[in-house]
Protein backbone atom coordinates (compact mmCIF):
# COMPACT_ATOMS: atom_id res chain seq x y z
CA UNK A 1 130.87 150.23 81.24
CA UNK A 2 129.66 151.61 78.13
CA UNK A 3 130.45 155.07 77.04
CA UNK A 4 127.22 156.62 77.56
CA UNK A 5 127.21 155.88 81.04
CA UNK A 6 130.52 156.71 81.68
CA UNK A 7 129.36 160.48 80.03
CA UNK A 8 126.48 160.52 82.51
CA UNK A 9 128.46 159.82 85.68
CA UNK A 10 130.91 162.57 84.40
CA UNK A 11 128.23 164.57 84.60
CA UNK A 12 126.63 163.79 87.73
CA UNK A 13 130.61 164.02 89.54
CA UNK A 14 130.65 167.36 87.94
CA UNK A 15 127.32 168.32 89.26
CA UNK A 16 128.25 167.32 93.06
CA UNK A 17 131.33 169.09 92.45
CA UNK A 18 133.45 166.24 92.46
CA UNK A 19 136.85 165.97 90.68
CA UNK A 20 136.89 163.13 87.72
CA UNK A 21 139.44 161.08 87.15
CA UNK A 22 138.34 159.00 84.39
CA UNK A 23 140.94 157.62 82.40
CA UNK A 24 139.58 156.14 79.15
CA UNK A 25 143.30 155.27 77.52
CA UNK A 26 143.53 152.48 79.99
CA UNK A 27 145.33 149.83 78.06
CA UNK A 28 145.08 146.02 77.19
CA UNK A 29 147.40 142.65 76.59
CA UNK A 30 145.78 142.77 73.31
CA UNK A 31 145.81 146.55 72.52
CA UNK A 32 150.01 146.40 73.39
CA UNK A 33 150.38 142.98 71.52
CA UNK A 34 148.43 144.25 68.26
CA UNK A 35 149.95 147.65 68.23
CA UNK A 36 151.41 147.99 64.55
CA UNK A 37 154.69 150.09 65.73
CA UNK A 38 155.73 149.06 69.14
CA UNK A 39 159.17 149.18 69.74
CA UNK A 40 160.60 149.51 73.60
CA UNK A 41 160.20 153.35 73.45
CA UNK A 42 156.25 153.03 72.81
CA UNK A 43 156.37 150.24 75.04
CA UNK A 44 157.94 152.01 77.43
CA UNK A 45 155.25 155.43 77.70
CA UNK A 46 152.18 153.11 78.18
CA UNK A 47 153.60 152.86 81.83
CA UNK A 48 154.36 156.61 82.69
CA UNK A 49 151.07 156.99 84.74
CA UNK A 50 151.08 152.95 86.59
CA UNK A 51 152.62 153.14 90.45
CA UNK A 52 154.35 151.02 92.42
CA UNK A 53 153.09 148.14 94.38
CA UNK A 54 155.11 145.37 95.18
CA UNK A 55 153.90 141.40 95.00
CA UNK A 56 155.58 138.45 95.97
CA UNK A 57 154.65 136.68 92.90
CA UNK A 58 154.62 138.19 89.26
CA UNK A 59 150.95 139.53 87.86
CA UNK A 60 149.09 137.86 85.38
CA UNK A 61 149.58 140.81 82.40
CA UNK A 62 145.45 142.07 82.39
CA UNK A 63 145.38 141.81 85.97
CA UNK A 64 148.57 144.76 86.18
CA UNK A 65 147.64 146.22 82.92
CA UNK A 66 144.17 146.95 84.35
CA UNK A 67 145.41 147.85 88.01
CA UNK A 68 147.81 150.25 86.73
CA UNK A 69 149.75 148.95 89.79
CA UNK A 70 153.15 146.88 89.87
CA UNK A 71 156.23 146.00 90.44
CA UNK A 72 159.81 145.38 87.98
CA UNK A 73 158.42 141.86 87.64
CA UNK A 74 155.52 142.48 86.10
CA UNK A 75 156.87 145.30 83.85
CA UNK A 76 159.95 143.64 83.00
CA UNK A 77 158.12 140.26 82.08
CA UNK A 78 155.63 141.76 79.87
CA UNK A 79 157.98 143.97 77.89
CA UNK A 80 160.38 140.76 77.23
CA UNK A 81 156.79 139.01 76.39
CA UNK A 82 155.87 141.61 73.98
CA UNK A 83 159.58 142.23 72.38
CA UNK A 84 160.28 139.16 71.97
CA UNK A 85 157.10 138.04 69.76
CA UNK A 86 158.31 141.29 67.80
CA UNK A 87 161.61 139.84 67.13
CA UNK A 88 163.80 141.79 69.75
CA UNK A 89 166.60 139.99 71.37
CA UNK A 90 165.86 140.58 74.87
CA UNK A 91 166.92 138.99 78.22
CA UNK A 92 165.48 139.26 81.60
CA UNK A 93 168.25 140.48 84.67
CA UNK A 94 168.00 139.86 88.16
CA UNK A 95 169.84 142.35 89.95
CA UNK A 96 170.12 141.35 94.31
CA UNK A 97 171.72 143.89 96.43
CA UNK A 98 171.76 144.03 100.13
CA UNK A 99 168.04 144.29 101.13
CA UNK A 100 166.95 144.47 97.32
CA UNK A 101 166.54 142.18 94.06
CA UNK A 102 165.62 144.26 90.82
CA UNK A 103 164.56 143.17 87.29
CA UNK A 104 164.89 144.68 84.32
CA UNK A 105 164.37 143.73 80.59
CA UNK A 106 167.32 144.09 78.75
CA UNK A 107 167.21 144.81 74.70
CA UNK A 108 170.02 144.34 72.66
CA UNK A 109 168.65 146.10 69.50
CA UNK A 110 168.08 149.09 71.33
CA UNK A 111 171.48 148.94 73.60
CA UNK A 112 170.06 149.31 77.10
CA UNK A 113 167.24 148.03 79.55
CA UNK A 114 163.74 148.96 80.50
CA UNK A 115 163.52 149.71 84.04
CA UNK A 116 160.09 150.25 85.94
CA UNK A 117 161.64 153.01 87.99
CA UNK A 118 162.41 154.84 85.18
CA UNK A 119 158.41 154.56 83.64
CA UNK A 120 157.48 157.96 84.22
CA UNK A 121 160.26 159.35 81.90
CA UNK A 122 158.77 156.34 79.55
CA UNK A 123 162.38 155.57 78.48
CA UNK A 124 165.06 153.19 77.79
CA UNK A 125 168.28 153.23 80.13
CA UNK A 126 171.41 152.77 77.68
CA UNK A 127 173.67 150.23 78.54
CA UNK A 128 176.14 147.28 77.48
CA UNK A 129 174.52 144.07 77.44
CA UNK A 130 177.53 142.48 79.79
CA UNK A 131 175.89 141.50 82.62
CA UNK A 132 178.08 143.09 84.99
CA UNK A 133 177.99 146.51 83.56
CA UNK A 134 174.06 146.06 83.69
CA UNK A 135 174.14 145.29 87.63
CA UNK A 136 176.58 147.87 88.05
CA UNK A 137 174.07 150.44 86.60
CA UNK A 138 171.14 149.27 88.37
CA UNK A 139 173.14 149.48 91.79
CA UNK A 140 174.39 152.61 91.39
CA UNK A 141 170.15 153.79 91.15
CA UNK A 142 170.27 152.07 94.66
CA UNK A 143 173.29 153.11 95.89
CA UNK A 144 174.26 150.01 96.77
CA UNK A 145 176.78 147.39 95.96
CA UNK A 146 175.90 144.66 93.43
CA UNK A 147 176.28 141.12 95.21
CA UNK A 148 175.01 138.82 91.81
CA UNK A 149 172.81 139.43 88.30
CA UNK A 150 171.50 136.12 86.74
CA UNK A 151 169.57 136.05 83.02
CA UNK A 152 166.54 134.30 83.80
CA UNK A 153 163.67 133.24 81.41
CA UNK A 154 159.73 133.70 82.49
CA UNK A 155 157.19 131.48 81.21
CA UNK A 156 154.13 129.88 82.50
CA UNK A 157 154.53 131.00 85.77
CA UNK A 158 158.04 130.06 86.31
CA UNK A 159 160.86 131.35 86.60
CA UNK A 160 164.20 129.24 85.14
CA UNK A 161 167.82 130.51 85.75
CA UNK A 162 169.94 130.84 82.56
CA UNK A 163 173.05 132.01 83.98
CA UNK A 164 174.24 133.94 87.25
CA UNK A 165 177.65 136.26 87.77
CA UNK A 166 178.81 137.11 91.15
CA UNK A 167 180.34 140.43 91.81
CA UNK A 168 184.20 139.61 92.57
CA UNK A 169 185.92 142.23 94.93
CA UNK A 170 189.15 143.97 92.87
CA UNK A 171 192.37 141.71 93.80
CA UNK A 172 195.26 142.62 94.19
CA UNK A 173 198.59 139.98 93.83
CA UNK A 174 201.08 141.61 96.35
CA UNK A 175 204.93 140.49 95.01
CA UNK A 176 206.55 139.20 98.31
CA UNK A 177 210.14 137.41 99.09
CA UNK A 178 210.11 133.71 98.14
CA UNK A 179 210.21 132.61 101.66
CA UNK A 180 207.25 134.39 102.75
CA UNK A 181 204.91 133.43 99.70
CA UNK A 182 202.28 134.81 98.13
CA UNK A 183 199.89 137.67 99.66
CA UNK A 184 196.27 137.69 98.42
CA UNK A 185 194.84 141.59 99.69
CA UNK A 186 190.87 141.87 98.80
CA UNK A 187 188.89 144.37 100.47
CA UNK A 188 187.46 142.05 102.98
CA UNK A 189 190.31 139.78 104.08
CA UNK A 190 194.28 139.47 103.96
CA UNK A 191 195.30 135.81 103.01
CA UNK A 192 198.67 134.61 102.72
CA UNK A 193 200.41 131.25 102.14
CA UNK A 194 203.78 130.53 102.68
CA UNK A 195 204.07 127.10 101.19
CA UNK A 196 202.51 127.99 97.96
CA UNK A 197 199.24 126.13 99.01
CA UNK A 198 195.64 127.90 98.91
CA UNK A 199 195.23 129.65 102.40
């Protein structure tokens, strides 16, 4: 639509007294990829205005650029897309939780991850880049325990696991008499072994 017509239908919704909602900043692949100073910060603001909207599969990058709909998928694929043709070291985190599985885009220049729930502040979330400390952050958003984070790579449609940890609950070696044996306490289960031998 060229500008002159969108000026006229202005016009015409302010004539039938009609609000308009025209938003003529809508952004491109190619206006983010050719932007001389994008860093994860600038990056980051182009999404305060996009909502949520989840997919099963991730967007092609026009199709949720244009939509100004998503999910942490689509964000968090794009920005490592983006970052990473500008030299950033970045890394893509799958975060599952009961009843939930969360991306981000983790940068190490910049010390934390870009997180699609946090687009309207248009910000970076500080953070280590151990992968435990970055599911730990993201599940305490959720309130919810952490159950495994992987690193994953995005490319072509696919999706390729680099590495996964598992969240391990705290153990605790319980000193016993030598005729009773070892006591393994975690917070699910008691296990104990008397002959030295795994339980």
């Amino acid at each position: 639509m060229r500008l002159r017509d969108l000026r006229f239908s202005a016009k015409l919704l302010l004539l039938v007294g009609l609000p308009i909602t025209l938003d003529l900043a809508a952004i491109t692949y190619d206006d983010l990829r050719n932007e001389p100073n994008l860093t994860p910060a600038t990056f980051a603001a182009h999404f305060r205005k996009f909502d949520f909207k989840f997919r099963a599969e991730v967007q092609e990058f026009e199709r949720f650029l244009k939509s100004k709909k998503g999910d942490c998928d689509d964000f968090s694929t794009l920005a490592d897309h983006l970052l990473r043709e500008r030299g950033y070291t970045t890394k893509l985190v799958s975060v599952r939780m009961n009843g939930v599985i969360h991306v981000v885009c983790y940068v190490k220049e910049a010390g934390g991850y870009l997180d699609y729930n946090f687009r309207k502040e248009g910000c970076l979330v500080p953070c280590s880049d151990d992968l435990s400390a970055i599911a730990r952050q993201v599940a305490a958003y959720y309130q919810r325990p952490w159950n495994s984070a992987s690193v994953f790579t995005y490319g072509g449609g696919l999706k390729r696991l680099v590495m996964t940890v598992k969240d391990m609950p705290q153990v605790a070696l319980i000193a016993e008499p030598a005729t009773r044996g070892n006591v393994i306490k975690t917070d699910t289960q008691l296990l104990t072994s008397t002959d030295g031998s795994a339980p």
